[in-house]
PDB file of N, CA and C in Angstrom:
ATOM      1  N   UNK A   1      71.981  45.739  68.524  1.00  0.00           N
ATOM      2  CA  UNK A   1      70.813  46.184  67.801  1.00  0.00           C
ATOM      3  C   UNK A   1      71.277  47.138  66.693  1.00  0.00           C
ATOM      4  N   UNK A   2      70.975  47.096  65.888  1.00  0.00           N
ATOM      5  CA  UNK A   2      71.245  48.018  64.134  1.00  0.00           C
ATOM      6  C   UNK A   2      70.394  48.592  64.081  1.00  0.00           C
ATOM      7  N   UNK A   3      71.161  49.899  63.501  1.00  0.00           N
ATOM      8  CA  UNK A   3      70.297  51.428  63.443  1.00  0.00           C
ATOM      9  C   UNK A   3      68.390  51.600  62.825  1.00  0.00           C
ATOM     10  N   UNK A   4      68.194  49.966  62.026  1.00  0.00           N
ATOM     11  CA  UNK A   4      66.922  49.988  61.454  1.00  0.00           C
ATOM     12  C   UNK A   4      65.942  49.499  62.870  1.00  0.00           C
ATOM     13  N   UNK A   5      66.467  48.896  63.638  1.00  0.00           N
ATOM     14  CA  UNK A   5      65.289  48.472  64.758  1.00  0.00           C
ATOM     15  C   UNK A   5      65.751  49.356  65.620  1.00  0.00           C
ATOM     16  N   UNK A   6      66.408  50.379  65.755  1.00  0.00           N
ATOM     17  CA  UNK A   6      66.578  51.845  66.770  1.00  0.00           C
ATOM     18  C   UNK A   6      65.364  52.258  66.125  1.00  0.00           C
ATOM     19  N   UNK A   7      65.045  52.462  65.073  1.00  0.00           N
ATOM     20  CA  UNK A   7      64.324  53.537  64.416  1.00  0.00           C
ATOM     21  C   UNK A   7      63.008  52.870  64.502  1.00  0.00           C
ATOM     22  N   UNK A   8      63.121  51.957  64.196  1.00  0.00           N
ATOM     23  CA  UNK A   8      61.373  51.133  64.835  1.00  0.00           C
ATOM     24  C   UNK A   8      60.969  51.453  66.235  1.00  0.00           C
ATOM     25  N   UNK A   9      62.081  50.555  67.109  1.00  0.00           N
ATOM     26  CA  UNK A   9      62.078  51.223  68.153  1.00  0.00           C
ATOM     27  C   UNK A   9      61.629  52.623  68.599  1.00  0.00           C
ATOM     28  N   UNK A  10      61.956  53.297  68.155  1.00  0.00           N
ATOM     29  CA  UNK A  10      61.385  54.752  68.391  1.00  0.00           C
ATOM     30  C   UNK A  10      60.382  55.496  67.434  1.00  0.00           C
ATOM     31  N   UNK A  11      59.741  54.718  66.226  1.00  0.00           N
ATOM     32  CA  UNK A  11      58.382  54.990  65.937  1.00  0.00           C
ATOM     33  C   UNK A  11      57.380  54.490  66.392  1.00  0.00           C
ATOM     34  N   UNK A  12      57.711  52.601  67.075  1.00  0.00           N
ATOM     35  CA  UNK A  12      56.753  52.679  67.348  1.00  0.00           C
ATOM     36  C   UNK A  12      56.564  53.203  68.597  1.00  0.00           C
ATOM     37  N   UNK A  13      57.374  53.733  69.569  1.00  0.00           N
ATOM     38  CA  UNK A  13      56.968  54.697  70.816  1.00  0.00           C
ATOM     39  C   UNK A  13      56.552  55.734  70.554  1.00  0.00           C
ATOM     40  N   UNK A  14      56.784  56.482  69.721  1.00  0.00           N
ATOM     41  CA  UNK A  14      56.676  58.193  69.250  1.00  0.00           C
ATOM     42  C   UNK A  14      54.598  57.585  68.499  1.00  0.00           C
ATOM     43  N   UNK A  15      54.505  56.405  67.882  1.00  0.00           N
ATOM     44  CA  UNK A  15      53.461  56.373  67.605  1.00  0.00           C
ATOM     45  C   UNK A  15      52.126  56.454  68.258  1.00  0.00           C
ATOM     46  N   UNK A  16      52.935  55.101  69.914  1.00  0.00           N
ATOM     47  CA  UNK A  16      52.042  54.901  70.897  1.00  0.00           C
ATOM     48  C   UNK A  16      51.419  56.607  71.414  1.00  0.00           C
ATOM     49  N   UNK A  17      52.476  57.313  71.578  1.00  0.00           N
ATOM     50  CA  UNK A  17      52.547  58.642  72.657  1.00  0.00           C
ATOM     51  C   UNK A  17      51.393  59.292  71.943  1.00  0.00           C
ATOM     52  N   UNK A  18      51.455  59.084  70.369  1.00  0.00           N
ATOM     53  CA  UNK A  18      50.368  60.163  69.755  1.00  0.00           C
ATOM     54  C   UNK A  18      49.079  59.990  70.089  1.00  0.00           C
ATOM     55  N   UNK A  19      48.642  58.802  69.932  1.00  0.00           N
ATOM     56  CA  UNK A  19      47.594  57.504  70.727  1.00  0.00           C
ATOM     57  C   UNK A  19      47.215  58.391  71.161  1.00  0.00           C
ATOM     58  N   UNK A  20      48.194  58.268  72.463  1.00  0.00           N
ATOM     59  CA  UNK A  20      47.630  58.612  74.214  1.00  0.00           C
ATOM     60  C   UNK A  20      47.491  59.974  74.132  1.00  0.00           C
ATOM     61  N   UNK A  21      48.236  60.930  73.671  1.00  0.00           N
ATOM     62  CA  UNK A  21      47.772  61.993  73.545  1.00  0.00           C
ATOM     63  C   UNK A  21      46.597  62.605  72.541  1.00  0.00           C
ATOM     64  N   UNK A  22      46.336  61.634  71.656  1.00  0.00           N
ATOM     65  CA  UNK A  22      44.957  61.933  71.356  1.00  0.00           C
ATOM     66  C   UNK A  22      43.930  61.484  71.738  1.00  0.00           C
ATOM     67  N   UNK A  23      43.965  60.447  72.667  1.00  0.00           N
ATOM     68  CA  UNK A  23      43.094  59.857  73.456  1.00  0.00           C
ATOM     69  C   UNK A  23      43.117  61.251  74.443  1.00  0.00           C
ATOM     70  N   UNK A  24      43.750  61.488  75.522  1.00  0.00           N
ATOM     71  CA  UNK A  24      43.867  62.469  75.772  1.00  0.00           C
ATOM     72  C   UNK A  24      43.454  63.616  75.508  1.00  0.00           C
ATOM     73  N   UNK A  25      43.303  64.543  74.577  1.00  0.00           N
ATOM     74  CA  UNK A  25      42.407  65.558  73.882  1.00  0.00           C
ATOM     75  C   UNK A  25      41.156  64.857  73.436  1.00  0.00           C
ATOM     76  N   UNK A  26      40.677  63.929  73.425  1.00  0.00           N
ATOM     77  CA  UNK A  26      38.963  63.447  73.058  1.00  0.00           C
ATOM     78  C   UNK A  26      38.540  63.258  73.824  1.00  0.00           C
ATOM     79  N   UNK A  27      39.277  63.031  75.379  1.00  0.00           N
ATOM     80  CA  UNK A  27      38.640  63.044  76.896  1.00  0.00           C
ATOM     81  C   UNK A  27      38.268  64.759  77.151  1.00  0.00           C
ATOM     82  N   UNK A  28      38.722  64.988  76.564  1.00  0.00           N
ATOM     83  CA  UNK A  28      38.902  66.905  76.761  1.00  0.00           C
ATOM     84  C   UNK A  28      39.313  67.151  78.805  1.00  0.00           C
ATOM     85  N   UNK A  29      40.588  65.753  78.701  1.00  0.00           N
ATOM     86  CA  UNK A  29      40.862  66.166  80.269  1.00  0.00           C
ATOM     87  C   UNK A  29      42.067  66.835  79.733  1.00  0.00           C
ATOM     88  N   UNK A  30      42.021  67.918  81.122  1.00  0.00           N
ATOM     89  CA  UNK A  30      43.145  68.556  81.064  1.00  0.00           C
ATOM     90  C   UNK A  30      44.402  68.605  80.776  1.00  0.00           C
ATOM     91  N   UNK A  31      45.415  68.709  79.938  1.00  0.00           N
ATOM     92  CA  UNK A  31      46.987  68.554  79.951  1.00  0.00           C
ATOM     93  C   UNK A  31      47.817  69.920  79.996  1.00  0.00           C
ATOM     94  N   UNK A  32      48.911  69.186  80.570  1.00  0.00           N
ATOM     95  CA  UNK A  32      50.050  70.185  81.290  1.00  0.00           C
ATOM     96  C   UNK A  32      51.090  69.648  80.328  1.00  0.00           C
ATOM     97  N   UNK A  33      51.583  70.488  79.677  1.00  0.00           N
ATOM     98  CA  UNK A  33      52.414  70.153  78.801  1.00  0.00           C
ATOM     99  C   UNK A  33      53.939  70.406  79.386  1.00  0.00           C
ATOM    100  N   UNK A  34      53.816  70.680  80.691  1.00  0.00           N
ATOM    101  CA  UNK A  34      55.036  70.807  81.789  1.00  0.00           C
ATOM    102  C   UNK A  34      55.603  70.025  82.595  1.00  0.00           C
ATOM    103  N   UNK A  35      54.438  68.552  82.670  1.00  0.00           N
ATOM    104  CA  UNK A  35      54.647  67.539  83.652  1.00  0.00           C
ATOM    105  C   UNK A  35      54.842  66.691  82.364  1.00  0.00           C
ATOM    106  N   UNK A  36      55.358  65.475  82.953  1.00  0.00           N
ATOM    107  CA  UNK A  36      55.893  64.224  82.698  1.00  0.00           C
ATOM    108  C   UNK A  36      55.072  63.334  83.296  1.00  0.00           C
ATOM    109  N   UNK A  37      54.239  62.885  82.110  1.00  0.00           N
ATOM    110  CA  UNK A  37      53.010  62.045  82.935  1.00  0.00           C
ATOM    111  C   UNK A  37      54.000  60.465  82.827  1.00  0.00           C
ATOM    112  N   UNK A  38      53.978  59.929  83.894  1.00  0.00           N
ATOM    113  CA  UNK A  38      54.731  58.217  83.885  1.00  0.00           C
ATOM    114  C   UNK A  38      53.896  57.679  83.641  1.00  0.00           C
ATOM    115  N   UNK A  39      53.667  56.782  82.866  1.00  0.00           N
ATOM    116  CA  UNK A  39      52.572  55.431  82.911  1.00  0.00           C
ATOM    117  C   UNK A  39      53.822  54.719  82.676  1.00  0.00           C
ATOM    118  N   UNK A  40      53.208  52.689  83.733  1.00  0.00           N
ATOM    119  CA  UNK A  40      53.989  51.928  83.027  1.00  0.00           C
ATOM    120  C   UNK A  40      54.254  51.223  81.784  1.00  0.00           C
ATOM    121  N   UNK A  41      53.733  51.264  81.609  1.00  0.00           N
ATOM    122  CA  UNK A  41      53.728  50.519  79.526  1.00  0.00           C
ATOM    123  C   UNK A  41      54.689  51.882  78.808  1.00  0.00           C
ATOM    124  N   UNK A  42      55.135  53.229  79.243  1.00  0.00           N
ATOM    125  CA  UNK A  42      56.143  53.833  78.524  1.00  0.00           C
ATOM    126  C   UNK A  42      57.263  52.854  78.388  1.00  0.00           C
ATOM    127  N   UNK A  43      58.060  52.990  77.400  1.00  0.00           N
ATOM    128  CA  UNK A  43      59.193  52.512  77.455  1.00  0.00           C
ATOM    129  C   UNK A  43      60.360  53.902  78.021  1.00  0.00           C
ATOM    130  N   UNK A  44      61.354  53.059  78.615  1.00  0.00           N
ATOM    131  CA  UNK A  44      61.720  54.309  79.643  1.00  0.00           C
ATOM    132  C   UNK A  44      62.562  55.184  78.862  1.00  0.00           C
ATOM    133  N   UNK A  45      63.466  54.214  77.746  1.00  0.00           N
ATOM    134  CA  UNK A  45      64.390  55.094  76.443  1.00  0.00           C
ATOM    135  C   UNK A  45      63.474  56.291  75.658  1.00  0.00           C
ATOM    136  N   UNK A  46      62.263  56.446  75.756  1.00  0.00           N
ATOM    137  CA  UNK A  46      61.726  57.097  75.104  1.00  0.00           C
ATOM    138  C   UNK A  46      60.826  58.486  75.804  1.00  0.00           C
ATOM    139  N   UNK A  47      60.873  58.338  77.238  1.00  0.00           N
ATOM    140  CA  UNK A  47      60.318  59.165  77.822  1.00  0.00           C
ATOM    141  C   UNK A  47      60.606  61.232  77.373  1.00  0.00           C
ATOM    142  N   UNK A  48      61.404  61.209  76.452  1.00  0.00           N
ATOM    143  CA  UNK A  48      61.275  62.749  76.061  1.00  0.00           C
ATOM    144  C   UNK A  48      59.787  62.556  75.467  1.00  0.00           C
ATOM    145  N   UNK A  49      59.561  61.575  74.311  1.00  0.00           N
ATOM    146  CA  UNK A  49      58.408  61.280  73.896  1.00  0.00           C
ATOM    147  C   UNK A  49      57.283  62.163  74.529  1.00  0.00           C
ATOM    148  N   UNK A  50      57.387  61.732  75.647  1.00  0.00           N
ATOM    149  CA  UNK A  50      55.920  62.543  76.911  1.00  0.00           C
ATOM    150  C   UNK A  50      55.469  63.759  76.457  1.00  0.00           C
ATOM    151  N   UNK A  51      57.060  64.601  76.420  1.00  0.00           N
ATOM    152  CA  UNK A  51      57.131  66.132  76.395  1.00  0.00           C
ATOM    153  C   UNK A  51      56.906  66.462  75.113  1.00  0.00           C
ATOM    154  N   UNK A  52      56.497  65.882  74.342  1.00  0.00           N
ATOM    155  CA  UNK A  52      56.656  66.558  72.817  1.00  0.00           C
ATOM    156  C   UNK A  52      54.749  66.711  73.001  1.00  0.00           C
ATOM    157  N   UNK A  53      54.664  68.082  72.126  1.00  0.00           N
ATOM    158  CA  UNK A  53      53.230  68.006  71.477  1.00  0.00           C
ATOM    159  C   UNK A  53      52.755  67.110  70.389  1.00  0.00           C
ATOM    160  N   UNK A  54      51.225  66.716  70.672  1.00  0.00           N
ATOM    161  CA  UNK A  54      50.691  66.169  68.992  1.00  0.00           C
ATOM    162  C   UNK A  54      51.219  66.390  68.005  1.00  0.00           C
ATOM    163  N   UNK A  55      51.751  67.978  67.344  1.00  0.00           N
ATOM    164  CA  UNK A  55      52.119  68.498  66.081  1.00  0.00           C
ATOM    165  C   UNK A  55      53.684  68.172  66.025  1.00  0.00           C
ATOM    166  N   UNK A  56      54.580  67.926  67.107  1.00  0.00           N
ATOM    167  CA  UNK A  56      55.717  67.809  67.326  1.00  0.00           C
ATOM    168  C   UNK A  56      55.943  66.110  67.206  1.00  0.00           C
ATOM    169  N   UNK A  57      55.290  65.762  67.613  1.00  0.00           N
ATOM    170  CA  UNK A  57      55.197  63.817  67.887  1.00  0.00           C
ATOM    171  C   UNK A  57      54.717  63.735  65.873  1.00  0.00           C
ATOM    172  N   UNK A  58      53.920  64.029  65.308  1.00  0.00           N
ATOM    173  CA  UNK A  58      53.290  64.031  63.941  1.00  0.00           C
ATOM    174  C   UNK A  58      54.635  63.970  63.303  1.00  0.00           C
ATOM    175  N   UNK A  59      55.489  65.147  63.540  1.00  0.00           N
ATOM    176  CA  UNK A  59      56.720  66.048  62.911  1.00  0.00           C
ATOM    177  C   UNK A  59      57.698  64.903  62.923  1.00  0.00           C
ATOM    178  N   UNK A  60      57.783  64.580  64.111  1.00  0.00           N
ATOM    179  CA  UNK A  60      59.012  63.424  64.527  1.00  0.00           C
ATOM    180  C   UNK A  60      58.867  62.259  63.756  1.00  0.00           C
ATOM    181  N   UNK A  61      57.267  61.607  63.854  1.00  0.00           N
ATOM    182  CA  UNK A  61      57.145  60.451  63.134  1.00  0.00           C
ATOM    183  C   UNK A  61      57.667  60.281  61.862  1.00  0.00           C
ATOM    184  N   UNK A  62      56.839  61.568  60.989  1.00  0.00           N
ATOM    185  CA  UNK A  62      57.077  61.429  59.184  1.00  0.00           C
ATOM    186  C   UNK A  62      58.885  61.468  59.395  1.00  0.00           C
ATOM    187  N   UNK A  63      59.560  62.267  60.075  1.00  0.00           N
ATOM    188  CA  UNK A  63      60.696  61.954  60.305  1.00  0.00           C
ATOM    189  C   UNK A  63      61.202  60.642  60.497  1.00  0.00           C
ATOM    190  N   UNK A  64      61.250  60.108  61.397  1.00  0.00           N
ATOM    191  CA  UNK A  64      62.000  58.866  61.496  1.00  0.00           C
ATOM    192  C   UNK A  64      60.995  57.819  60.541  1.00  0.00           C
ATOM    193  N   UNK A  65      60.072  57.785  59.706  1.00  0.00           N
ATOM    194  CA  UNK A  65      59.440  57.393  58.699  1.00  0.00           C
ATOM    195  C   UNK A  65      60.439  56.950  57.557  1.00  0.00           C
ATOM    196  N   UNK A  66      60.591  58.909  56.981  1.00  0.00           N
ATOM    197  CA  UNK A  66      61.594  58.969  56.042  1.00  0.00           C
ATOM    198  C   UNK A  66      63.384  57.993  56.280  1.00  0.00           C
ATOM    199  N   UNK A  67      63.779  58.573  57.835  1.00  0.00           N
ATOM    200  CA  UNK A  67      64.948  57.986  58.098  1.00  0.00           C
ATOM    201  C   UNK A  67      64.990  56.183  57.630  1.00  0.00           C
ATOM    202  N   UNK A  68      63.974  56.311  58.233  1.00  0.00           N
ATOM    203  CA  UNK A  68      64.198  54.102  57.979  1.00  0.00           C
ATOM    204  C   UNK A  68      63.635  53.587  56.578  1.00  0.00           C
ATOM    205  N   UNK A  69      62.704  54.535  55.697  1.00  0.00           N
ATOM    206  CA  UNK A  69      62.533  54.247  54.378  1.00  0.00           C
ATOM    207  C   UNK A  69      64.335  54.446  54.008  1.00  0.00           C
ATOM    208  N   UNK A  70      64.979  55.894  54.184  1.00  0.00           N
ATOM    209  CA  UNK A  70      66.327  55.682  53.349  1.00  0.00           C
ATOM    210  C   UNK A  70      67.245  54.921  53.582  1.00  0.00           C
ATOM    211  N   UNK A  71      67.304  54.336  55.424  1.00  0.00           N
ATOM    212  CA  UNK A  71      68.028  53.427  55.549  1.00  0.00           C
ATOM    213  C   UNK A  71      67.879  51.843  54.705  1.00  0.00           C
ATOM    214  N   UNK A  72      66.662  51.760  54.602  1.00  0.00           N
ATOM    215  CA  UNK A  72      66.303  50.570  54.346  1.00  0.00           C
ATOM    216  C   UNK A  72      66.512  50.571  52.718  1.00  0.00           C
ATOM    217  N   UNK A  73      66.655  51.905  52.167  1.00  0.00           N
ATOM    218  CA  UNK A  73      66.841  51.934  50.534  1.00  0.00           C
ATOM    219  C   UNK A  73      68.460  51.836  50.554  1.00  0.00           C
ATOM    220  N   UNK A  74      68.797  51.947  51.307  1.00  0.00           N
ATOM    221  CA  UNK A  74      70.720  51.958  51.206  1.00  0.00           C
ATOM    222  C   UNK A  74      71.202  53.419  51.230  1.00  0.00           C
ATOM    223  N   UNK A  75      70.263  54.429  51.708  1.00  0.00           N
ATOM    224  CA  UNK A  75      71.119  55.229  52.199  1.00  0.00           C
ATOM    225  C   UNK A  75      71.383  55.584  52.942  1.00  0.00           C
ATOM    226  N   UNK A  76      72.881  56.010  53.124  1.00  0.00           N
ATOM    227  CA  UNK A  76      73.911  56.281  54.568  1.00  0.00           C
ATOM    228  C   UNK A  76      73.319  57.664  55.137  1.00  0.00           C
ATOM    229  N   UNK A  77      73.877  57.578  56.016  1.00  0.00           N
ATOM    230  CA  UNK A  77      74.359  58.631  56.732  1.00  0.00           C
ATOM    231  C   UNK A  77      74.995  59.706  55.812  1.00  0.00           C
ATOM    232  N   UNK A  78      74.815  61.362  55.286  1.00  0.00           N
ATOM    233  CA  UNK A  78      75.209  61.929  54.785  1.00  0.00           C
ATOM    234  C   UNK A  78      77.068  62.519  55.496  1.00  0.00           C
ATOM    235  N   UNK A  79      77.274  62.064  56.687  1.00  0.00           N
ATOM    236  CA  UNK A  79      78.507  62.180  57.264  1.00  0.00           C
ATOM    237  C   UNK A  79      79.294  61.235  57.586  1.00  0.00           C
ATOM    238  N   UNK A  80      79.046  59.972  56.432  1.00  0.00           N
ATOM    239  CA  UNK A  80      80.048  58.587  56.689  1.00  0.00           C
ATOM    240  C   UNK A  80      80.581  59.192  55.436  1.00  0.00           C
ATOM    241  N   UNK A  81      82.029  58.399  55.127  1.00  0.00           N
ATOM    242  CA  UNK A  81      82.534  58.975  53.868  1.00  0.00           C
ATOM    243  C   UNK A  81      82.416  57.826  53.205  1.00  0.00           C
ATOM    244  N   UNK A  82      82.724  58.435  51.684  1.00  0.00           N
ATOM    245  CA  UNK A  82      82.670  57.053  50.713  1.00  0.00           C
ATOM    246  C   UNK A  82      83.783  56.973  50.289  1.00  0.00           C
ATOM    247  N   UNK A  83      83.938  55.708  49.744  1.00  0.00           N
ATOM    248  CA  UNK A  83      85.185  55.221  48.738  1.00  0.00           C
ATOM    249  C   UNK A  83      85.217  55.490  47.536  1.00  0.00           C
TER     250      UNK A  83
END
């Protein structure tokens, strides 16, 4: 698998989580931002996901957003070297 479907891979989980956690706050049920809620439909590579807040999951997304827009524009890694 190549670093552009890692990064899918993990937006679209980081996307699902926001979902559920805003589904989650419009139930106005309780959350523990200490437990590790399991559901099965998580994917299991992604379970830090759980632990992150709304504003933190938001943060991450536009992040790996940007990452796979520059990958996908041709840019490296700022710590590969060039020729």
């Amino acid at each position: 698998m190549n670093d552009a479907e890692l990064l899918r891979r993990e937006l679209r989980g980081a996307r699902e989580e926001l979902v559920r956690k805003r589904a989650r706050q419009s139930d106005d049920l309780p959350t523990s931002e200490s437990q590790l809620p399991l559901m099965p439909e998580r994917d299991a590579a992604f379970l830090r996901l759980a632990l992150m807040s709304v504003d933190d999951l938001e943060t991450h997304i536009d992040r790996l957003e940007r990452d796979l827009a520059d990958l996908e524009d041709g840019i490296d890694r700022p710590d590969t070297e060039r020729e």
